[in-house]
Protein backbone atom coordinates (compact mmCIF):
# COMPACT_ATOMS: atom_id res chain seq x y z
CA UNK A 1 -55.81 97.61 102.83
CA UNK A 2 -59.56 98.34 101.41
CA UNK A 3 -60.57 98.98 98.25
CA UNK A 4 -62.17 101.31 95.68
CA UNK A 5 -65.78 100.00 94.76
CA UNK A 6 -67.49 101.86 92.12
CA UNK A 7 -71.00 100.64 92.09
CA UNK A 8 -72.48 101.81 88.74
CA UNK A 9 -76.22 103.20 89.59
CA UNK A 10 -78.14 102.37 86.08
CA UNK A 11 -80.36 104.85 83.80
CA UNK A 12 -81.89 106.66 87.08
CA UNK A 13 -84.69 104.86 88.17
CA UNK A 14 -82.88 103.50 91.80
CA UNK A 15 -85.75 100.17 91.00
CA UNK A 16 -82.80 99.21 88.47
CA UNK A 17 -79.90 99.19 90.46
CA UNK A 18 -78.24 95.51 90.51
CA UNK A 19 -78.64 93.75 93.89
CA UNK A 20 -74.46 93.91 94.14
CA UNK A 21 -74.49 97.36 93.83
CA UNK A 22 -77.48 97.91 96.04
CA UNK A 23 -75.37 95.74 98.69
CA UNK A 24 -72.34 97.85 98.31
CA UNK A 25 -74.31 101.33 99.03
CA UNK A 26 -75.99 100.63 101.75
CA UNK A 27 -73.11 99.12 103.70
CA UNK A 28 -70.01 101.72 102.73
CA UNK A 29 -69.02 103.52 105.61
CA UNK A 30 -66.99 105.97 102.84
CA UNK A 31 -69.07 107.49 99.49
CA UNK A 32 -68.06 109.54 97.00
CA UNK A 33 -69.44 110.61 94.09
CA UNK A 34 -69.00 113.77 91.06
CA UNK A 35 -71.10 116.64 91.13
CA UNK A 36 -71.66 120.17 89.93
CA UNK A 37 -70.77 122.86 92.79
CA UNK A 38 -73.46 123.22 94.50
CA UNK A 39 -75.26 120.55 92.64
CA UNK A 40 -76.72 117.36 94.49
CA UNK A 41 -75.41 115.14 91.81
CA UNK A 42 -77.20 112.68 89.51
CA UNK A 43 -75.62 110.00 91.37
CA UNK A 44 -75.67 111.09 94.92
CA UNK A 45 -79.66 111.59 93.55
CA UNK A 46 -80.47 108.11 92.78
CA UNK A 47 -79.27 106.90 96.22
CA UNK A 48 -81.30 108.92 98.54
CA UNK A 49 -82.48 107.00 101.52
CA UNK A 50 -80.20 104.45 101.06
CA UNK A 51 -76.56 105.09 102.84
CA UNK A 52 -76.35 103.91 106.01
CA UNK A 53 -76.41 105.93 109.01
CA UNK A 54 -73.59 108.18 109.74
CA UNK A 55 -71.34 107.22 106.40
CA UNK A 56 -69.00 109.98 105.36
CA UNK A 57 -69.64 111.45 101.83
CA UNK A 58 -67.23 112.98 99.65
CA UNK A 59 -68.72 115.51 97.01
CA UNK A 60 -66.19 115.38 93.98
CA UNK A 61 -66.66 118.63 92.43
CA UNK A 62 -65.92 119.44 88.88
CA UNK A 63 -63.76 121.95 87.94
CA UNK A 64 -65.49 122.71 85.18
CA UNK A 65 -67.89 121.43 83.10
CA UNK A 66 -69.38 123.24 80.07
CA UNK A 67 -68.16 126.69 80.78
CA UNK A 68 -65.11 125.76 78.40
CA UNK A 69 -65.07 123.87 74.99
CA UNK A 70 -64.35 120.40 75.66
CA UNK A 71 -61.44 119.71 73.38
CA UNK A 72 -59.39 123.42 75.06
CA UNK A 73 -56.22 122.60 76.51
CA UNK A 74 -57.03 124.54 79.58
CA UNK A 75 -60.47 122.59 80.02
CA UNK A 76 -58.74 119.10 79.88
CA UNK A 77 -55.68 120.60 82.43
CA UNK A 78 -58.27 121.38 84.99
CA UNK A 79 -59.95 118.39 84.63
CA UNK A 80 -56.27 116.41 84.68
CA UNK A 81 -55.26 117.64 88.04
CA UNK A 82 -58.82 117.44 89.60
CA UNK A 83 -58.90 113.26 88.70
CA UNK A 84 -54.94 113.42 89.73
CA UNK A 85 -56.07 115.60 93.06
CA UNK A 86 -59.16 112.92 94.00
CA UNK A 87 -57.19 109.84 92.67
CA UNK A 88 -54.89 110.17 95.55
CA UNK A 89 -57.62 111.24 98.06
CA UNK A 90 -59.42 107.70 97.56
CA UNK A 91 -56.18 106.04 97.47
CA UNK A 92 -55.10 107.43 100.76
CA UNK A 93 -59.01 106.43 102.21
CA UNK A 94 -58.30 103.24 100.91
CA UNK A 95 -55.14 102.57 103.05
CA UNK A 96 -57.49 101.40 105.87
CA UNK A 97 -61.25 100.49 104.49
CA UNK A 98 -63.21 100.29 101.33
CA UNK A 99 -64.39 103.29 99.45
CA UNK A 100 -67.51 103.37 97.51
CA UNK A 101 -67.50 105.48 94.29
CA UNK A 102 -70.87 106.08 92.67
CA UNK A 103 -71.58 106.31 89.22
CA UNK A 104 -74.60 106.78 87.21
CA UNK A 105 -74.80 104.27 84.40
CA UNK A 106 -72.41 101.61 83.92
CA UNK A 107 -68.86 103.11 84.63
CA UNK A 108 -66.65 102.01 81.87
CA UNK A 109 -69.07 103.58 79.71
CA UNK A 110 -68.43 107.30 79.12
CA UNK A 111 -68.71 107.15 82.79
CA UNK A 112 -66.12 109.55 84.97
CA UNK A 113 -64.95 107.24 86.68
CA UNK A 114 -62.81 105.46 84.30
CA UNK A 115 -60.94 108.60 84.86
CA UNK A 116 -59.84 107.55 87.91
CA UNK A 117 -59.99 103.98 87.41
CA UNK A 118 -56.66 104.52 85.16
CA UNK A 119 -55.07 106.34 87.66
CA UNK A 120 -56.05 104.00 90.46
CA UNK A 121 -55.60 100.13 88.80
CA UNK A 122 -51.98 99.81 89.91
CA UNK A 123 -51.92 101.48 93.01
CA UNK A 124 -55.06 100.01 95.26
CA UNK A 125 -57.39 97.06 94.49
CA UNK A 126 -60.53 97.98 92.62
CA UNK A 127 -63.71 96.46 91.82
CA UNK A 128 -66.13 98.02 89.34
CA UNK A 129 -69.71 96.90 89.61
CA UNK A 130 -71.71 97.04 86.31
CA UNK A 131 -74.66 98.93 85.90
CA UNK A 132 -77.21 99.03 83.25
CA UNK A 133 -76.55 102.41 80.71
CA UNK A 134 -78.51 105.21 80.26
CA UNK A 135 -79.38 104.67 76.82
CA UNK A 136 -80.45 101.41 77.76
CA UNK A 137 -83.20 102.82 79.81
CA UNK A 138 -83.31 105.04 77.55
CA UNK A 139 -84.87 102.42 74.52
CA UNK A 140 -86.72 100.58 76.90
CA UNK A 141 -88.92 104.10 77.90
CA UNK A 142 -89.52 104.44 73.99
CA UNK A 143 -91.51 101.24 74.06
CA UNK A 144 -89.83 100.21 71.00
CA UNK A 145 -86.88 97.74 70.04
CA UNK A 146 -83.71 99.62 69.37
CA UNK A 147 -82.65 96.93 66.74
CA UNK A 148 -84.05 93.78 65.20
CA UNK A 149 -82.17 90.94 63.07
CA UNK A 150 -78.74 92.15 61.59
CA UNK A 151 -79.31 96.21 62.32
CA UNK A 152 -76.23 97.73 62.94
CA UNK A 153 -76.23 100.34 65.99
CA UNK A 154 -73.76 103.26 66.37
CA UNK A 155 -73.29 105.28 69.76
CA UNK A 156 -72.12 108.60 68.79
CA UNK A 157 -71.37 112.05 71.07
CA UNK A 158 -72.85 115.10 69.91
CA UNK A 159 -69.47 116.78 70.40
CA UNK A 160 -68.18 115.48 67.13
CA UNK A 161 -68.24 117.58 64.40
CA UNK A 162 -71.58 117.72 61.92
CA UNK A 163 -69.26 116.29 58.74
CA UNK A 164 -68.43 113.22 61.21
CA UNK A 165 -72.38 112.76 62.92
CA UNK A 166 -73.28 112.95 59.33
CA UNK A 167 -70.84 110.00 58.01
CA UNK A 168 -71.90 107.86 60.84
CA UNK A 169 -75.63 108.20 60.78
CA UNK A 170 -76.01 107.07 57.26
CA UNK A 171 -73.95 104.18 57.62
CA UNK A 172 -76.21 102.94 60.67
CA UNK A 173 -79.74 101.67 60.76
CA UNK A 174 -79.75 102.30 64.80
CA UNK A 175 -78.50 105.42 66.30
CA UNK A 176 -77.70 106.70 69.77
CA UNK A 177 -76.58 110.46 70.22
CA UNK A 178 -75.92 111.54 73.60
CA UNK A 179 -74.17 114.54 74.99
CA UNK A 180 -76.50 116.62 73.24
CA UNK A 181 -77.88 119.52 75.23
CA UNK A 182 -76.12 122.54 73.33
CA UNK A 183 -75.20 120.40 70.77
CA UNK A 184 -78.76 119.73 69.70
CA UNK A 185 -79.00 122.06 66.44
CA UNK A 186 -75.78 120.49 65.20
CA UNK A 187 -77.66 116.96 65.44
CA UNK A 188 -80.45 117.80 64.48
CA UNK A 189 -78.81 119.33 61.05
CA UNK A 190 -76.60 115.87 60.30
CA UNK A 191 -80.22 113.93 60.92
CA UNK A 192 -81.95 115.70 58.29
CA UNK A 193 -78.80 115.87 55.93
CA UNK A 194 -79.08 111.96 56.27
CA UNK A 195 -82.89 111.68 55.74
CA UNK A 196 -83.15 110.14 59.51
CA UNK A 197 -84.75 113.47 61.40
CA UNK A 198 -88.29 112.24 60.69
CA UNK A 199 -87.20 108.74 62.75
CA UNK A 200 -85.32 110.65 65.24
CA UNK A 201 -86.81 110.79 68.92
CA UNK A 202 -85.62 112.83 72.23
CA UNK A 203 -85.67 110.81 75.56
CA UNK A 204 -85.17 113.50 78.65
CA UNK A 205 -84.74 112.15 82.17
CA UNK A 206 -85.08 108.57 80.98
CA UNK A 207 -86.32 106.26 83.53
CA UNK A 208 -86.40 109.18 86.12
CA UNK A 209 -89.04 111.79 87.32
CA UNK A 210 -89.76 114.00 84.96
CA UNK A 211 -89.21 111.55 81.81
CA UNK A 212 -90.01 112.97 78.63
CA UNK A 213 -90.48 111.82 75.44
CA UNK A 214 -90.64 113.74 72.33
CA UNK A 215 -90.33 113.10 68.31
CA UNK A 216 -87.17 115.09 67.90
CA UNK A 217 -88.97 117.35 65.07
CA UNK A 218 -91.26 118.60 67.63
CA UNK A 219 -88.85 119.45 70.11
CA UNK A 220 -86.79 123.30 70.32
CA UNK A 221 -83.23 123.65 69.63
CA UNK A 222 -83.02 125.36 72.87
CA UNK A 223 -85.21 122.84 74.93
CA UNK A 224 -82.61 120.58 75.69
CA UNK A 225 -81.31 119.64 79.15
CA UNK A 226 -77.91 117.81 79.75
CA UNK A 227 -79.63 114.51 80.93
CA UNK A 228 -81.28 113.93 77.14
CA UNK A 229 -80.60 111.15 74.16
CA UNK A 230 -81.63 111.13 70.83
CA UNK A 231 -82.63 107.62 69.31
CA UNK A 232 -83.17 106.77 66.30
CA UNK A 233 -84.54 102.76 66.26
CA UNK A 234 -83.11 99.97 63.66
CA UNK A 235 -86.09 98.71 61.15
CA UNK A 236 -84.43 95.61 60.28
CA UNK A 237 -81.85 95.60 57.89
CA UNK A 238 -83.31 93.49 54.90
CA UNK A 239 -81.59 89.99 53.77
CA UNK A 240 -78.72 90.78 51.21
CA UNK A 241 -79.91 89.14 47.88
CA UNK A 242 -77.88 86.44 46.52
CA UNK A 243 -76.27 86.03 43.28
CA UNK A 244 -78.06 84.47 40.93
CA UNK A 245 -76.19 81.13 39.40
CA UNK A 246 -76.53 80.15 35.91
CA UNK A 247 -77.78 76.51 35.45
């Protein structure tokens, strides 16, 4: 019996892949990884050069990605029977040797695998290799701490509605926004509603080729690519003052 590895890749850059997962690509004889149709893949991307000679890839191609809202019945059907579909692919591969399964960023974060992780956990062994996040590298290409002392940070998804970015961003000194793209306008609205647009910065590509970073103010609505996170950094949350006693 193998197993199902899925090495998680990092921000991009393949300098900050961890030496486990580095180990694990280069010596699977079986890799497979989600794409686009027709697409390379992100992750498939970050490990050219590295797979060793004559091991069998196994494109995982999306149904569907942004062509249908996210929250449609019909998008999350598709994508139910495509994870059901390659859950039992791997699982089958995994009768007789181990299967590596990239994934950008660390995998149990927003990653896709965890898709198939849950459909997977009780049927073959599986090991899931760490990886550092995207909006990790994201921070560190800023230059600048993304909190400091008691700052309280908030991960949000563009997806959510503007009422609900809104809520969240001004109870937060640090913010995170990913899945913008599209979505962009709608963040950028709940940023200035919240008096945090001004603080608000766009990192494209981070840690990759073609990194860009941009004060979110200067940057168009439309000017947004799918591999993009706004950040908006902690200042440092000041000391509570205490009470004053009576003598």
């Amino acid at each position: 019996m193998g197993r199902i590895i899925c090495a998680g890749l990092g921000p991009g850059d393949p300098d900050l892949i961890s030496v486990r997962a580095d180990r694990a690509v280069r010596t699977a004889r079986h890799v497979a990884f989600f794409r686009k149709p027709g697409r390379q893949g992100q992750a498939r991307r970050i490990v050219e050069g590295m797979l060793a000679k004559g091991a069998a890839e196994y494109p995982m191609e999306y149904p569907v990605t942004t062509e249908i809202p996210f929250d449609s019945p019909v998008y999350n059907d598709l994508l139910s029977v495509f994870y059901d579909d390659w859950a039992s692919r791997l699982a089958l591969l995994a009768e007789t040797d181990d299967v590596v399964v990239l994934c950008e960023g660390d995998p149990f974060f927003y990653g896709s695998f965890m898709h198939l992780y849950v459909r997977l956990k009780d049927r073959v062994p599986v090991e899931v290799i760490p990886g550092i996040t995207g909006m990790a590298g994201c921070w560190h290409a800023s230059g600048t701490p993304i909190t400091w002392g008691d700052d309280v940070m908030t991960v949000l998804m563009g997806t959510l509605p503007e009422a609900e970015l809104a809520r969240h961003m001004i109870a937060s000194d640090a913010l995170v926004v990913m899945k913008t793209g599209r979505n962009l306008p709608k963040v950028r609205r709940a940023l200035a509603q919240t008096g945090r647009l001004e603080d608000a910065w766009l990192i494209e590509r981070g840690t990759m080729p073609g990194q860009r970073i941009a004060r979110l103010v200067d940057v168009e609505a439309a000017d947004c690519p799918y591999f993009a996170i706004v950040l908006v950094h902690g200042q440092g949350r000041r000391p509570m003052a205490l009470p004053q006693v009576a003598e």
